[in-house]
Protein backbone atom coordinates (compact mmCIF):
# COMPACT_ATOMS: atom_id res chain seq x y z
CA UNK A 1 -12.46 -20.44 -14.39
CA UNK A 2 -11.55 -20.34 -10.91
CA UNK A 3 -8.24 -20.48 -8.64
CA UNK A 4 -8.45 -21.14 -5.06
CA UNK A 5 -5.78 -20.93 -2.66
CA UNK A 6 -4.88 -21.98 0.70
CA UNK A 7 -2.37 -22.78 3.32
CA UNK A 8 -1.28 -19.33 4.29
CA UNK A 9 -0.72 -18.26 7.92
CA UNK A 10 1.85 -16.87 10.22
CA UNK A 11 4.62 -18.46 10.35
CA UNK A 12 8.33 -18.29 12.52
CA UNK A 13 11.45 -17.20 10.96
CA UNK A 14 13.11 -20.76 9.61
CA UNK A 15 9.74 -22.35 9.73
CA UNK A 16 7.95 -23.53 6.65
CA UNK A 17 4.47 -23.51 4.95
CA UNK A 18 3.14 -25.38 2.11
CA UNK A 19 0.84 -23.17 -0.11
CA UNK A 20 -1.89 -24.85 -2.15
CA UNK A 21 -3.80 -23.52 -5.41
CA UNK A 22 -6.78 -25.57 -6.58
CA UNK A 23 -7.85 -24.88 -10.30
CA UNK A 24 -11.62 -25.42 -11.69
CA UNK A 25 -13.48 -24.50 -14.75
CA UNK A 26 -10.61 -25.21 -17.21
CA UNK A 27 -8.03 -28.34 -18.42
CA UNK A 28 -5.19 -27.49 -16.21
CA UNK A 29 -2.90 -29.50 -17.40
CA UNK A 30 -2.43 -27.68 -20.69
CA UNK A 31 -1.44 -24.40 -18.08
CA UNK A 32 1.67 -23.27 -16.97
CA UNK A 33 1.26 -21.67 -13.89
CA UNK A 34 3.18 -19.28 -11.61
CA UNK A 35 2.76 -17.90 -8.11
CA UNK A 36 3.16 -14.08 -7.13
CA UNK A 37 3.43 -12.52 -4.40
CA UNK A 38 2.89 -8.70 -3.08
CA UNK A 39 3.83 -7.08 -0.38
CA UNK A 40 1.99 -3.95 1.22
CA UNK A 41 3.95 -0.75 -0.72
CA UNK A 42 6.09 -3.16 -2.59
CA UNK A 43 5.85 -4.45 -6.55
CA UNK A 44 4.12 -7.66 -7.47
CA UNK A 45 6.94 -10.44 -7.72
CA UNK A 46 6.92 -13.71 -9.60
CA UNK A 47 8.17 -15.72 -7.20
CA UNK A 48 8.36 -19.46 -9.47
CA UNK A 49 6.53 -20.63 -12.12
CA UNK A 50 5.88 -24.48 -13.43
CA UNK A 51 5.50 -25.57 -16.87
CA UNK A 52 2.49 -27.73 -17.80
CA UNK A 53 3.88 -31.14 -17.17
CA UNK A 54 6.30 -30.11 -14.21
CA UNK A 55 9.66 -30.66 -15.92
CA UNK A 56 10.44 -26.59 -16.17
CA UNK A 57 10.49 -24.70 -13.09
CA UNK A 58 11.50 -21.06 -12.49
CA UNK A 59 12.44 -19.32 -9.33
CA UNK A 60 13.33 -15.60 -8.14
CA UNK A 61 16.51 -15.20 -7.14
CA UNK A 62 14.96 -14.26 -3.25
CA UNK A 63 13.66 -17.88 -3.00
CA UNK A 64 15.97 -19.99 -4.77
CA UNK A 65 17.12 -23.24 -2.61
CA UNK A 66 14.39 -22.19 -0.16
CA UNK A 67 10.87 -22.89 -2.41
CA UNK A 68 9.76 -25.47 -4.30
CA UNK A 69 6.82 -25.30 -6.91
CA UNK A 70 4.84 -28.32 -7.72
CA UNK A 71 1.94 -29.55 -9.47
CA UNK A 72 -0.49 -32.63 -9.77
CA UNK A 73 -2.11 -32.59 -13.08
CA UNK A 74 -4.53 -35.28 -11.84
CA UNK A 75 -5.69 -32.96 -9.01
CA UNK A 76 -5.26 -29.75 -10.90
CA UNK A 77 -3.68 -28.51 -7.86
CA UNK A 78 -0.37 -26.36 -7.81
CA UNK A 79 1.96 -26.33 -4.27
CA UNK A 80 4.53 -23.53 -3.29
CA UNK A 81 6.18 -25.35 -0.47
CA UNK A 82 8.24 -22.87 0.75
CA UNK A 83 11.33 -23.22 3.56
CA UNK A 84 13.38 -21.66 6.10
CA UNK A 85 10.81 -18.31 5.36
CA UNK A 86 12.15 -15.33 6.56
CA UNK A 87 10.46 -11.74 7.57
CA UNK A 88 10.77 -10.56 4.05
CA UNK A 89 8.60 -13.58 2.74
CA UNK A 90 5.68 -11.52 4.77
CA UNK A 91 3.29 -10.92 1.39
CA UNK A 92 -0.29 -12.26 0.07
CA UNK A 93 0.88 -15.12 -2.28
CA UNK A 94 -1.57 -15.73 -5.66
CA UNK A 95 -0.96 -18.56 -8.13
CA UNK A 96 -2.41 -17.42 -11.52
CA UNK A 97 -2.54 -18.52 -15.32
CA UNK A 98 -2.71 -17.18 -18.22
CA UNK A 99 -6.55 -16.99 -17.91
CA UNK A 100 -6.88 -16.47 -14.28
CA UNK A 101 -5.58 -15.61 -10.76
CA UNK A 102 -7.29 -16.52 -7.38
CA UNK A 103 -7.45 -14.38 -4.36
CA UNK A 104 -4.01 -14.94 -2.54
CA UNK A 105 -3.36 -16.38 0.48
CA UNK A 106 -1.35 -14.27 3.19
CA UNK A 107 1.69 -15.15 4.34
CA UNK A 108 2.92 -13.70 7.98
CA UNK A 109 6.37 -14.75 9.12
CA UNK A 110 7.63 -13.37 12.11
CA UNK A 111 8.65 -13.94 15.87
């Protein structure tokens, strides 16, 4: 069981990045999953969550109208495409499951 993610970097206030989470060793279609995020000295946040066919999503209150969580069942890959990112977005970013959660992927944004 494995989750791999990618796409994080340093990014400018108002700009965007599009996280990726590729899943292995599992059928990840039958998975809801959910990215987190955690800043240095701060608590772990669920930041949005998908259900297992895409038609339920869930954000925090911090990213809602600025995220979007996605999956593709036939890639078992899971997207956080997140927008107009702000200072306080600065955090490694994990997508787990019930079963599993990957490394993160660090997210910078500043000028």
């Amino acid at each position: 069981v494995q989750l791999v993610e990618s796409g994080g970097g340093l990014a400018q206030p108002g700009g965007s990045l599009r996280l990726s989470c590729a899943a292995s060793g599992f059928t990840f279609r039958f998975y809801s999953m959910n990215w987190y995020r955690q800043a240095p000295g701060k608590e772990r946040e669920l930041v949005a969550s998908i259900s297992t066919t895409g038609g339920s999503t869930y954000y925090a209150d911090s990213v809602k109208g600025r995220f979007t969580i996605s999956r593709d069942n036939a890639k078992n890959t899971v997207y956080l495409q997140m927008n107009n990112l702000k200072p306080d977005d600065t955090a490694r970013y994990y997508c787990s499951t019930s079963i599993a959660r990957g490394q993160g992927t660090q997210v910078t944004v500043s000028s």
